[in-house]
C-alpha atoms as a PDB file:
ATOM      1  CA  UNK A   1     -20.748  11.868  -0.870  1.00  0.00           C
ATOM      2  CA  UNK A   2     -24.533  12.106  -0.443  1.00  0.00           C
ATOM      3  CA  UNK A   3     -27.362   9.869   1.280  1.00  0.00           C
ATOM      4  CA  UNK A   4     -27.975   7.518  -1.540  1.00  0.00           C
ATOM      5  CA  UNK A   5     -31.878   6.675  -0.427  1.00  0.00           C
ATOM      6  CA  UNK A   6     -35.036   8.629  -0.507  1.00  0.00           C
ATOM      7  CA  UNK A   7     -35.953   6.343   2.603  1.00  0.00           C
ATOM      8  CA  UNK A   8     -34.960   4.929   5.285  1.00  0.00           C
ATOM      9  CA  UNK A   9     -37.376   1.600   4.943  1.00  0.00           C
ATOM     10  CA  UNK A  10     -38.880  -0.375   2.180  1.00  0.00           C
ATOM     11  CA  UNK A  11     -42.780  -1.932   2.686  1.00  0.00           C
ATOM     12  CA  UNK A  12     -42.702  -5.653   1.627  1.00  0.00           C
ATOM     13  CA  UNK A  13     -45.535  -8.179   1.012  1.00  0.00           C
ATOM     14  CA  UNK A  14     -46.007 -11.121   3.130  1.00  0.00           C
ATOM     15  CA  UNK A  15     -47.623 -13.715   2.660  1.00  0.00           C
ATOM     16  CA  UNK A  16     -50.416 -13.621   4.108  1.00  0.00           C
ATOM     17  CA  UNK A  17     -51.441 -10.675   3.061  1.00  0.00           C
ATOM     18  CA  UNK A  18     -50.142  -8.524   5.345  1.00  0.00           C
ATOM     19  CA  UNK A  19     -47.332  -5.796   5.072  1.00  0.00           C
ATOM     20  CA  UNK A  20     -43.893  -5.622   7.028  1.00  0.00           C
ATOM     21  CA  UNK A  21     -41.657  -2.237   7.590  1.00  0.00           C
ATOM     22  CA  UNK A  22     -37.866  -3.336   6.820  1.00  0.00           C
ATOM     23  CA  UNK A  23     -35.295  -0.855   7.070  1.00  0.00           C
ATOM     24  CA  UNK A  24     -32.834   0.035   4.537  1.00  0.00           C
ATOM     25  CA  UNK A  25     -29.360  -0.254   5.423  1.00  0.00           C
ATOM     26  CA  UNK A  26     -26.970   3.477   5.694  1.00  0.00           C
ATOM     27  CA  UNK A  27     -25.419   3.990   2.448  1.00  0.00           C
ATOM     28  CA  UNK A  28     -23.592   7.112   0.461  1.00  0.00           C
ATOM     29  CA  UNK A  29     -23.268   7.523  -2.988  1.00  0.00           C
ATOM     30  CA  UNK A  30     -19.667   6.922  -4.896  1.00  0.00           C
ATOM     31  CA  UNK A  31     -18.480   8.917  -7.463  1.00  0.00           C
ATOM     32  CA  UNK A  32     -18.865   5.859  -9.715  1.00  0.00           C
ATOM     33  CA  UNK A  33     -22.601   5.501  -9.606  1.00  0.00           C
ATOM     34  CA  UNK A  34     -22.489   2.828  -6.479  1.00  0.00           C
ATOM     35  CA  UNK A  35     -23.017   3.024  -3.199  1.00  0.00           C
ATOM     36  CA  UNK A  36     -21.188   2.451   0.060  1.00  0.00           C
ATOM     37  CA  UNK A  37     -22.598   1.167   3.178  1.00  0.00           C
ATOM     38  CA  UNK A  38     -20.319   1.560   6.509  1.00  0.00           C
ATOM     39  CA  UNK A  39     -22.059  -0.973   9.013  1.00  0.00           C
ATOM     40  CA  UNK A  40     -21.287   0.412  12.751  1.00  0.00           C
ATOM     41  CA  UNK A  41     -23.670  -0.594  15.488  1.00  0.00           C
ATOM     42  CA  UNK A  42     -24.936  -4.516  16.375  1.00  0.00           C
ATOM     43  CA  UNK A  43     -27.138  -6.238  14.038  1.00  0.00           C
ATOM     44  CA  UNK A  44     -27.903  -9.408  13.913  1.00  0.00           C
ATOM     45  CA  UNK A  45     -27.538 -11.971  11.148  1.00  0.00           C
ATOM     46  CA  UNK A  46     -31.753 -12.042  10.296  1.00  0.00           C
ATOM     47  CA  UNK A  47     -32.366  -8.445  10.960  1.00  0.00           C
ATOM     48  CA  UNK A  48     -29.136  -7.797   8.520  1.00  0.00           C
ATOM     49  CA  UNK A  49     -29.997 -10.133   5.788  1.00  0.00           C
ATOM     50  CA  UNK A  50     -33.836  -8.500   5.501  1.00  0.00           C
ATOM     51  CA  UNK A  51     -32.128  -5.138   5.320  1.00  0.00           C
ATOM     52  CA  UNK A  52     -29.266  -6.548   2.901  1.00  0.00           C
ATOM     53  CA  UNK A  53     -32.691  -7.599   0.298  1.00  0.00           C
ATOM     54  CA  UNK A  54     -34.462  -5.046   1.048  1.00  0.00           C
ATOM     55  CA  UNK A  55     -31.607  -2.431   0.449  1.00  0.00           C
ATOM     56  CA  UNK A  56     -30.400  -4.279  -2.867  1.00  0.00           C
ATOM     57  CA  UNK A  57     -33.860  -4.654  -4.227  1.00  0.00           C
ATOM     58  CA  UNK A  58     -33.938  -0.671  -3.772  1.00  0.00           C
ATOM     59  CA  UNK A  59     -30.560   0.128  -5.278  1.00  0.00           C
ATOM     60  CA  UNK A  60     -31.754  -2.373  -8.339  1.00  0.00           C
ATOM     61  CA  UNK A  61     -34.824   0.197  -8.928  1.00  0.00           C
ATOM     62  CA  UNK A  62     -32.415   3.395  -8.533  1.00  0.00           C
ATOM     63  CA  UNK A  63     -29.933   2.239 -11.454  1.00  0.00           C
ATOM     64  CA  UNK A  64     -27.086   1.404  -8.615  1.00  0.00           C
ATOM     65  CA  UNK A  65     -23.917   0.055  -9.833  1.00  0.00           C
ATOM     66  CA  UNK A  66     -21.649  -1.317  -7.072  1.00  0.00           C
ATOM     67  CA  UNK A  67     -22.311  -2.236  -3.160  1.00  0.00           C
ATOM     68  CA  UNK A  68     -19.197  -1.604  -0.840  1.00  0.00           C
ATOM     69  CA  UNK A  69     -19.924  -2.823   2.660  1.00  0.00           C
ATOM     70  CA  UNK A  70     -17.522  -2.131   4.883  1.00  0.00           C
ATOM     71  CA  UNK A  71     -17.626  -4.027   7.714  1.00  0.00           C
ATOM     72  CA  UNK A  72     -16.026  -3.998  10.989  1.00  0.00           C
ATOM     73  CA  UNK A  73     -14.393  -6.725  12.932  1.00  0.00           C
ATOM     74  CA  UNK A  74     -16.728  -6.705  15.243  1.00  0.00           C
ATOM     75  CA  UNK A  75     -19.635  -7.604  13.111  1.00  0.00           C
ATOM     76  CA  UNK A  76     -17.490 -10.318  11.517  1.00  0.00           C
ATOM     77  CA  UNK A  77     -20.619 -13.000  12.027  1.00  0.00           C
ATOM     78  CA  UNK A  78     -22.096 -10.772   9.315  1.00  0.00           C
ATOM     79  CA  UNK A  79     -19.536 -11.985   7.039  1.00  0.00           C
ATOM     80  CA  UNK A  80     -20.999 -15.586   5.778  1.00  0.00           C
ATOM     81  CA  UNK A  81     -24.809 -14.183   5.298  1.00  0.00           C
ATOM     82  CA  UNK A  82     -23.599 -10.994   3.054  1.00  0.00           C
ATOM     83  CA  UNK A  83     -21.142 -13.780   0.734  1.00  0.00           C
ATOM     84  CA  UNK A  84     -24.254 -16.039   0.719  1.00  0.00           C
ATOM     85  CA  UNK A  85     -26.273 -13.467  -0.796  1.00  0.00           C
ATOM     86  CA  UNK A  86     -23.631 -12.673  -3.317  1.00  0.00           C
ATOM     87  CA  UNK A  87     -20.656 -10.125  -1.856  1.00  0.00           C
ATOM     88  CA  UNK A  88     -17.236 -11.355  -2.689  1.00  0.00           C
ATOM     89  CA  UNK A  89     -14.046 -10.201  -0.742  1.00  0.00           C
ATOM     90  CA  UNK A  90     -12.460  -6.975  -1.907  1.00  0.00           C
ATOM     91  CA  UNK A  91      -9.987  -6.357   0.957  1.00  0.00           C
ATOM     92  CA  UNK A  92      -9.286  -6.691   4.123  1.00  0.00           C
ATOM     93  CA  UNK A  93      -7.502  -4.067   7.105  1.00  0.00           C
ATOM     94  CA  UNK A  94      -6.663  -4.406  10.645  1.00  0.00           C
ATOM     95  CA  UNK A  95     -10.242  -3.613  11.619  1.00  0.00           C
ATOM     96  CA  UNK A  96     -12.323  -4.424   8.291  1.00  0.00           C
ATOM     97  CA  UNK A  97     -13.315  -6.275   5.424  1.00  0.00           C
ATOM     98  CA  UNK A  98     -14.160  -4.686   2.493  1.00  0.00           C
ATOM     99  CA  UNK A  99     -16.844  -6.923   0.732  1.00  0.00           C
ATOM    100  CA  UNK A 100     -18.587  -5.840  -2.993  1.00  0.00           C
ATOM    101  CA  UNK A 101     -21.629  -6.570  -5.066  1.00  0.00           C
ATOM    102  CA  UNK A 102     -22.095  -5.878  -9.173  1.00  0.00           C
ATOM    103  CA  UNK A 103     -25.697  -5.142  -9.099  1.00  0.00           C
ATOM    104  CA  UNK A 104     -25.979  -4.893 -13.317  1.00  0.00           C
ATOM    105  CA  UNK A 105     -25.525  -7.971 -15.881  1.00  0.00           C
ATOM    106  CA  UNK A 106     -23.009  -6.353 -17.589  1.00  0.00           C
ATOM    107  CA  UNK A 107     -19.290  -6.949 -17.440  1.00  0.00           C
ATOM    108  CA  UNK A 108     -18.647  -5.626 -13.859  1.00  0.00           C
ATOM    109  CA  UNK A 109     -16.331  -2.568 -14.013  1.00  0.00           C
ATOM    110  CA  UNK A 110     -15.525  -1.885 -10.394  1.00  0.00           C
ATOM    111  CA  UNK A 111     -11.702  -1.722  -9.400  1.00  0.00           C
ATOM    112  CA  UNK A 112      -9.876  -4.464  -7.916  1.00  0.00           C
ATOM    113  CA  UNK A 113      -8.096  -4.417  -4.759  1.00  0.00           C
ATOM    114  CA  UNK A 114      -4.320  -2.601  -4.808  1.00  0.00           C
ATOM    115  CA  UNK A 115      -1.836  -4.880  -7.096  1.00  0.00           C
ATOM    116  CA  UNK A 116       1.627  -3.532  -5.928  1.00  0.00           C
ATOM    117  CA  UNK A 117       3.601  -3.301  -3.115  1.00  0.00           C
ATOM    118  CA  UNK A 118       6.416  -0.263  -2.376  1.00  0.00           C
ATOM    119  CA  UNK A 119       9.553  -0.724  -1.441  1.00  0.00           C
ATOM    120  CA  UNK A 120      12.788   0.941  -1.081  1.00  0.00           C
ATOM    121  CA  UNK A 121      16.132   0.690  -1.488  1.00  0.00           C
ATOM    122  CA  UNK A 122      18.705   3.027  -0.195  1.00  0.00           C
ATOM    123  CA  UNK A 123      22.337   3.758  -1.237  1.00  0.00           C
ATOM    124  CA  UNK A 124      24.156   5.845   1.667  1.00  0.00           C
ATOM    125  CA  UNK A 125      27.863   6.636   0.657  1.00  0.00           C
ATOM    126  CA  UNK A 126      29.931   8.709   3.102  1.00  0.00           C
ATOM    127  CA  UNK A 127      33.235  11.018   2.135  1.00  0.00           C
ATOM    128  CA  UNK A 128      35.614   7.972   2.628  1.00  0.00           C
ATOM    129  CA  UNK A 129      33.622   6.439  -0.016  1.00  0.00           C
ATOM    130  CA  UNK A 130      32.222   3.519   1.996  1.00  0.00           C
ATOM    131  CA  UNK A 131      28.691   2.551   1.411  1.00  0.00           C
ATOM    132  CA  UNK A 132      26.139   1.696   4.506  1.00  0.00           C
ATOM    133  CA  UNK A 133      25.288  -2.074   4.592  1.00  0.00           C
ATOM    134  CA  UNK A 134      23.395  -4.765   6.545  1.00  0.00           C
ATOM    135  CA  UNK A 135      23.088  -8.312   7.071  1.00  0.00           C
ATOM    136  CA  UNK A 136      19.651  -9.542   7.953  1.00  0.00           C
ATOM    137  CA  UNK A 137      18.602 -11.097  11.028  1.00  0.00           C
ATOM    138  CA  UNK A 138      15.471 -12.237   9.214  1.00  0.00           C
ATOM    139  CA  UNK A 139      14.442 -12.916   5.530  1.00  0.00           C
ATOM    140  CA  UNK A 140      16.063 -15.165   2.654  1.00  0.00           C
ATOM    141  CA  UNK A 141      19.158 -14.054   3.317  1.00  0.00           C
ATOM    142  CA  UNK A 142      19.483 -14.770   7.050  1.00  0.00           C
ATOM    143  CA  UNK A 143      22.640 -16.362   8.409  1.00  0.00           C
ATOM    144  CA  UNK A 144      24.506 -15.810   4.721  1.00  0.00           C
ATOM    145  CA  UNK A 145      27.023 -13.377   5.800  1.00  0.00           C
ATOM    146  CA  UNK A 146      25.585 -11.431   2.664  1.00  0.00           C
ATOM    147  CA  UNK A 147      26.226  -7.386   3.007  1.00  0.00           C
ATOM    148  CA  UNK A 148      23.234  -5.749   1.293  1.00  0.00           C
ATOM    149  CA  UNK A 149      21.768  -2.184   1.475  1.00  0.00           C
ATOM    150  CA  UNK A 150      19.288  -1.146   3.762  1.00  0.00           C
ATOM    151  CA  UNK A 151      15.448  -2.249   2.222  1.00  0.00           C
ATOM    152  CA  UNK A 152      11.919  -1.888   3.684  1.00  0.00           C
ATOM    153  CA  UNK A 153       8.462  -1.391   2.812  1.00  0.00           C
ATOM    154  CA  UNK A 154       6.784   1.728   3.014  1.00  0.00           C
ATOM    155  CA  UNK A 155       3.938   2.387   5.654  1.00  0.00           C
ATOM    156  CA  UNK A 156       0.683   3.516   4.335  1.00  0.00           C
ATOM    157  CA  UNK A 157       0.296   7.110   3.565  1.00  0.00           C
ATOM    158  CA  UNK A 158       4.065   7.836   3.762  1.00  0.00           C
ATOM    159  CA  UNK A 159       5.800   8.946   0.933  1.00  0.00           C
ATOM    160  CA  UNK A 160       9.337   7.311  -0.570  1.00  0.00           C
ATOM    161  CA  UNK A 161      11.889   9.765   0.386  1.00  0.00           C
ATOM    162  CA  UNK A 162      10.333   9.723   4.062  1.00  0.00           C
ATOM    163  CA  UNK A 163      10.425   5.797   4.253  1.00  0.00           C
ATOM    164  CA  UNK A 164      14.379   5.856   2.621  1.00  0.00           C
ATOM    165  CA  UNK A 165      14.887   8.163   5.249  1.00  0.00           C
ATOM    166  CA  UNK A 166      12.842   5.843   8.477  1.00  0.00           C
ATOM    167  CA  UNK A 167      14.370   2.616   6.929  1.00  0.00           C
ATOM    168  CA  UNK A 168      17.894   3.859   7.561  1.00  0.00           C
ATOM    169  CA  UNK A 169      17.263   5.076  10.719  1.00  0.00           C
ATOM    170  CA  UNK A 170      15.435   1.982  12.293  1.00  0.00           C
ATOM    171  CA  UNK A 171      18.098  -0.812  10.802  1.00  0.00           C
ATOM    172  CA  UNK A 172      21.555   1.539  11.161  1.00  0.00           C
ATOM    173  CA  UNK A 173      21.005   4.450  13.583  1.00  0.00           C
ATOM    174  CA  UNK A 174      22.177   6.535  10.800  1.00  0.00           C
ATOM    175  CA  UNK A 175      20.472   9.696   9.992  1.00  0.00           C
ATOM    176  CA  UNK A 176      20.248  10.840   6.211  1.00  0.00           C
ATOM    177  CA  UNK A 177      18.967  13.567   4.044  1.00  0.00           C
ATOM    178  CA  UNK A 178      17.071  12.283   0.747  1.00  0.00           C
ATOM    179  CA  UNK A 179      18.817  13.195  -2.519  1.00  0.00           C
ATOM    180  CA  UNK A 180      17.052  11.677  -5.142  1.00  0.00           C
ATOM    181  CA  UNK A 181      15.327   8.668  -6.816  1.00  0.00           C
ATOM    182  CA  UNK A 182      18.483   6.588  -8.962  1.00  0.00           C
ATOM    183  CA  UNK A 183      15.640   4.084 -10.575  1.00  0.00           C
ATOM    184  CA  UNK A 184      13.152   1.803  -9.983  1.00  0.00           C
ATOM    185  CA  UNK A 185      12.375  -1.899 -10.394  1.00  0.00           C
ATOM    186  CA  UNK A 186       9.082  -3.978 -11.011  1.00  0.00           C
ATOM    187  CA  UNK A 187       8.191  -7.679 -10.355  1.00  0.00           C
ATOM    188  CA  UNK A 188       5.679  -9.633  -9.800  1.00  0.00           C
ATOM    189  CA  UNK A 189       4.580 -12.517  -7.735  1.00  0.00           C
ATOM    190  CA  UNK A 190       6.652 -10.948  -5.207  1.00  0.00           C
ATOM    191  CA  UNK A 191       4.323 -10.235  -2.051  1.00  0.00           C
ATOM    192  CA  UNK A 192       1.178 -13.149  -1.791  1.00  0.00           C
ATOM    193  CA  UNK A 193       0.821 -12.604  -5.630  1.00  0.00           C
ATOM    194  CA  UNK A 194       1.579  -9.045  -5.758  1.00  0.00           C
ATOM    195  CA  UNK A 195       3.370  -7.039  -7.697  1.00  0.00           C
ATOM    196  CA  UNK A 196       6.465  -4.614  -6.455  1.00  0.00           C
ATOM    197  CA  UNK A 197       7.536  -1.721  -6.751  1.00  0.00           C
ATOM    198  CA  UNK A 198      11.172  -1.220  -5.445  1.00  0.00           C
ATOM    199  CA  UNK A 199      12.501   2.772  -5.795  1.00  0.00           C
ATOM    200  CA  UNK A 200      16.328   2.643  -5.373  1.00  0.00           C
ATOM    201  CA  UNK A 201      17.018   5.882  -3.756  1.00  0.00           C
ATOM    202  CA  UNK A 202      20.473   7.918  -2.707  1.00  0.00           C
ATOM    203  CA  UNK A 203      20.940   9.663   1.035  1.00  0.00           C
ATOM    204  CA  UNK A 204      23.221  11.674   2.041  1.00  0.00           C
ATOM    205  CA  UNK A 205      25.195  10.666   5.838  1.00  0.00           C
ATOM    206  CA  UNK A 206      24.180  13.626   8.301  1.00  0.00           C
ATOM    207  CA  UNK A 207      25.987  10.833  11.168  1.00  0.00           C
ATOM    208  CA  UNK A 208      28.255   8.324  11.105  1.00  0.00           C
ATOM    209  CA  UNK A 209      27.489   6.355  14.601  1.00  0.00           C
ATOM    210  CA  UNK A 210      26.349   2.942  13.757  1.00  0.00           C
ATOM    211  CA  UNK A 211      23.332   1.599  16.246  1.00  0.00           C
ATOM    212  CA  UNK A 212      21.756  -1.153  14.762  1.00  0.00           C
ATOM    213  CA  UNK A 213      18.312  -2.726  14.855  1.00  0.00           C
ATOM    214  CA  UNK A 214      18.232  -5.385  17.566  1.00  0.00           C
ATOM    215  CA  UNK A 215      15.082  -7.404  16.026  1.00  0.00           C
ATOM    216  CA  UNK A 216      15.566  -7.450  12.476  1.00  0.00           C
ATOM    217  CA  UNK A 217      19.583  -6.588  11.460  1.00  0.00           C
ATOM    218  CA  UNK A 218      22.296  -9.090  12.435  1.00  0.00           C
ATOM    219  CA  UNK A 219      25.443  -6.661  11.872  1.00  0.00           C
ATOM    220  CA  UNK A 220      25.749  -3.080  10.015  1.00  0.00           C
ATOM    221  CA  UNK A 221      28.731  -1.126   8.816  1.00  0.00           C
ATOM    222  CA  UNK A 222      30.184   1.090   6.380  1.00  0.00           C
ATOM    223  CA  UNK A 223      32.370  -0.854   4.040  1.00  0.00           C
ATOM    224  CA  UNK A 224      34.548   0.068   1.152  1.00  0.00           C
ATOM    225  CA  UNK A 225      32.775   0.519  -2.377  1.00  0.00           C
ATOM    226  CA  UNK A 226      35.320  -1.982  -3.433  1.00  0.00           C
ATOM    227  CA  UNK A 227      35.152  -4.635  -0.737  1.00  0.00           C
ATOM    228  CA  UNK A 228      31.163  -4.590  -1.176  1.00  0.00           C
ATOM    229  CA  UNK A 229      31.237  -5.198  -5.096  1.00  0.00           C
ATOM    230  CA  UNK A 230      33.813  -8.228  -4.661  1.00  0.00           C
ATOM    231  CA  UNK A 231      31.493  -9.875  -3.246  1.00  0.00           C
ATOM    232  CA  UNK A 232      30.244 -13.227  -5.198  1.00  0.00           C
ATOM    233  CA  UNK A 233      26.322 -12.731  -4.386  1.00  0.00           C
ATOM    234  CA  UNK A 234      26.601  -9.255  -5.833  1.00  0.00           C
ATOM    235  CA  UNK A 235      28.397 -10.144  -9.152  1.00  0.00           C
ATOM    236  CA  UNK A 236      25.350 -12.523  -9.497  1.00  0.00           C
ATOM    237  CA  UNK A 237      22.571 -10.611  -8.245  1.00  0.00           C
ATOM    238  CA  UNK A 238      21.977  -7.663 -10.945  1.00  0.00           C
ATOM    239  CA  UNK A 239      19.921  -5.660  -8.509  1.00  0.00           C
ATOM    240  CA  UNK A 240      22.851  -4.805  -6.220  1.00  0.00           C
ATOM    241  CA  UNK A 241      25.403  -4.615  -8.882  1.00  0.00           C
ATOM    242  CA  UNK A 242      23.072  -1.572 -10.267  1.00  0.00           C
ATOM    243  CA  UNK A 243      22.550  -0.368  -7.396  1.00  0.00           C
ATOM    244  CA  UNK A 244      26.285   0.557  -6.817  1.00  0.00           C
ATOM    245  CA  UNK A 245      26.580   1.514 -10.255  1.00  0.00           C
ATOM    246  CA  UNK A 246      24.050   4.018 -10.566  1.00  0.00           C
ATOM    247  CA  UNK A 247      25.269   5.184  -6.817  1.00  0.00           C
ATOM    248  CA  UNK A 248      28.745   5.458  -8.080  1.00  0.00           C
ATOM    249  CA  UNK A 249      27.444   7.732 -11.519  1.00  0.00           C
ATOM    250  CA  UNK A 250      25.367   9.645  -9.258  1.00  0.00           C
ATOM    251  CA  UNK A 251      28.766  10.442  -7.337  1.00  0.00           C
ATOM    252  CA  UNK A 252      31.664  10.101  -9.872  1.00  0.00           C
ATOM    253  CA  UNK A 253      29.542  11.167 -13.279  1.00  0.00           C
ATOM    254  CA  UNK A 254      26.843  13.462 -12.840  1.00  0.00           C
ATOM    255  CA  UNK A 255      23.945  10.844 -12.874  1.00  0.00           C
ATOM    256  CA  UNK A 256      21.140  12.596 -12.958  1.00  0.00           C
ATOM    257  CA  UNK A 257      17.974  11.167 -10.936  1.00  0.00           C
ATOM    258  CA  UNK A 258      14.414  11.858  -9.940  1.00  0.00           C
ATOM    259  CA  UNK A 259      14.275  14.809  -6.867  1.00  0.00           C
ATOM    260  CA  UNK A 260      10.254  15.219  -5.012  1.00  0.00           C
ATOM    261  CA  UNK A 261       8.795  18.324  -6.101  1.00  0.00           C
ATOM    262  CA  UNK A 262       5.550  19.315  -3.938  1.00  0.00           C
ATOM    263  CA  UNK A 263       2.437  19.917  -6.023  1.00  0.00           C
ATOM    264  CA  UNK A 264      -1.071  21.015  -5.067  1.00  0.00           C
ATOM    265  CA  UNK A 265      -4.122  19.810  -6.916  1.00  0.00           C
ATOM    266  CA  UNK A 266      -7.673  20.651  -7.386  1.00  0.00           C
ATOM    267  CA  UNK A 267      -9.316  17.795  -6.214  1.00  0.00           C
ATOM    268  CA  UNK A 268      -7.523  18.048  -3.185  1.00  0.00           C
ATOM    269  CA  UNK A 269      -6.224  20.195  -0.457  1.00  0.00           C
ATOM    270  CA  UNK A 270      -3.607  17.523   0.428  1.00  0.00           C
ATOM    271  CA  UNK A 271      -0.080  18.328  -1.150  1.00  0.00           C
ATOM    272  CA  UNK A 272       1.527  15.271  -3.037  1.00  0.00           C
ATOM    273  CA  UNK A 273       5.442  14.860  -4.686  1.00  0.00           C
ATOM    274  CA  UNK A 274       6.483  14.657  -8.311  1.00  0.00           C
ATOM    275  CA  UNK A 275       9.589  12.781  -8.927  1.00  0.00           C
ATOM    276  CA  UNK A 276      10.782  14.563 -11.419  1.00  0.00           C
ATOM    277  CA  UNK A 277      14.573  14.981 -13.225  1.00  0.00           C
ATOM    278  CA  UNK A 278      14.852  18.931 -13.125  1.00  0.00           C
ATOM    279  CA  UNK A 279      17.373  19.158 -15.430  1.00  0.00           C
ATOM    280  CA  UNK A 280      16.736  21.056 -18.422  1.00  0.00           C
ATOM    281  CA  UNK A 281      13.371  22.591 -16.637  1.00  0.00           C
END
């Protein structure tokens, strides 16, 4: 990113004749022909809305595309004077909202917020052929006496075998090595209108000392393959029922799955995984 402005302030007419200095607000250039402006000291709501013209007015004459204003929690009264001159809400953090502006009167092109969700699933199957289940302390299925697998969310920035691997330690005690990616599911609607992703993924038992989570799991064991499928809820719920199945062909059948592969790239030094099925390669 570069310093998007030639200037730091703009001269505008008044009117009466006179001339007034108003500073342009910080911005960088994108990589999408728009600029983003990361607000960071106190400003008030007049002093912000004269920069806020002035700065647009500029961008206008420089062929700008998109405005990102990032602004921090702490400026939050800035919030109502950037919507009223036109900013909608992108996204919002812990410690930020995100808001945007289309500068051009064509179709505006810039990307919406994130659609999905990622989730995991994990199928953990030990030599006595017993699978690792929970029941929920918390959720739809609280107080059902329903044995599921172990499910989260990931964190941000953590990749899937890591948060298999986290889930099943923080609801059973139990620690696991990742074997592979069985499948994955999508729906939508799921999470406040979002979409999810839910990667069904098989560990390997490096323990077999149950400790369960206090807040969120009621009870945890290791129950018979057999025992688990008998149960009514998983004959009707076709998530689970796969689940097993493509646990059991992973075990029993030579199922083949998806394993992480570590891959550099050239826009960045940062290492990333490709799930990939190796057989064949």
């Amino acid at each position: 990113m570069s310093n998007s402005a030639n200037s730091s302030s703009v001269v505008l007419p008044m009117s009466n004749d006179e001339r007034e200095e108003v500073g342009l607000l910080d911005a960088v250039d994108d990589i999408h022909g728009g600029v983003i402006v990361e607000l960071k000291g106190p400003m008030d709501c007049k002093t912000f809305v004269s920069s806020l013209r002035a700065s647009l007015s500029h961008w206008r004459q420089q062929g700008i595309r998109g405005v990102w204003i990032k602004l921090p929690i702490e400026l939050s009264h800035l919030v109502q004077p950037a919507v009223q001159e036109g900013f909608c809400y992108h996204h919002a953090e812990p410690t930020y909202l995100m808001l945007v502006y289309w500068i051009p009167v064509s179709e505006n092109t810039l990307p919406i917020n994130a659609t999905h969700r990622v989730c995991i699933g994990a199928f953990v199957m030990n030599e006595k052929r017993e699978v690792l289940v929970v029941q929920e302390k918390c959720g739809i299925l609280r107080g059902s006496g329903i044995w599921k697998f172990p499910t989260g969310v990931l964190e941000q920035g953590e990749d899937i075998f890591a948060g298999a691997i986290r889930e099943v330690k923080e609801e059973t005690g139990i620690e696991t090595d990742f074997l592979e990616v069985l499948a994955f599911r999508q729906n939508h609607g799921a999470f406040f209108g979002k979409s999810d992703l839910f990667f069904v993924c098989m560990l390997l038992p490096l323990s077999s000392e149950i400790h369960k989570q206090e807040s969120e799991i009621e009870a945890a064991a290791w129950m018979p393959v057999e025992e688990f499928a008998a149960q009514p809820f998983v004959k009707k719920h076709e998530l689970l029922k796969y689940i097993l199945d493509l646990g059991l062909a992973k075990a029993d059948r030579n199922y083949s799955g998806f394993t992480p592969l570590s891959i550099s790239s050239a826009f960045s030094e940062e290492l990333s995984f490709l799930y990939l099925n190796s057989r064949g390669l």
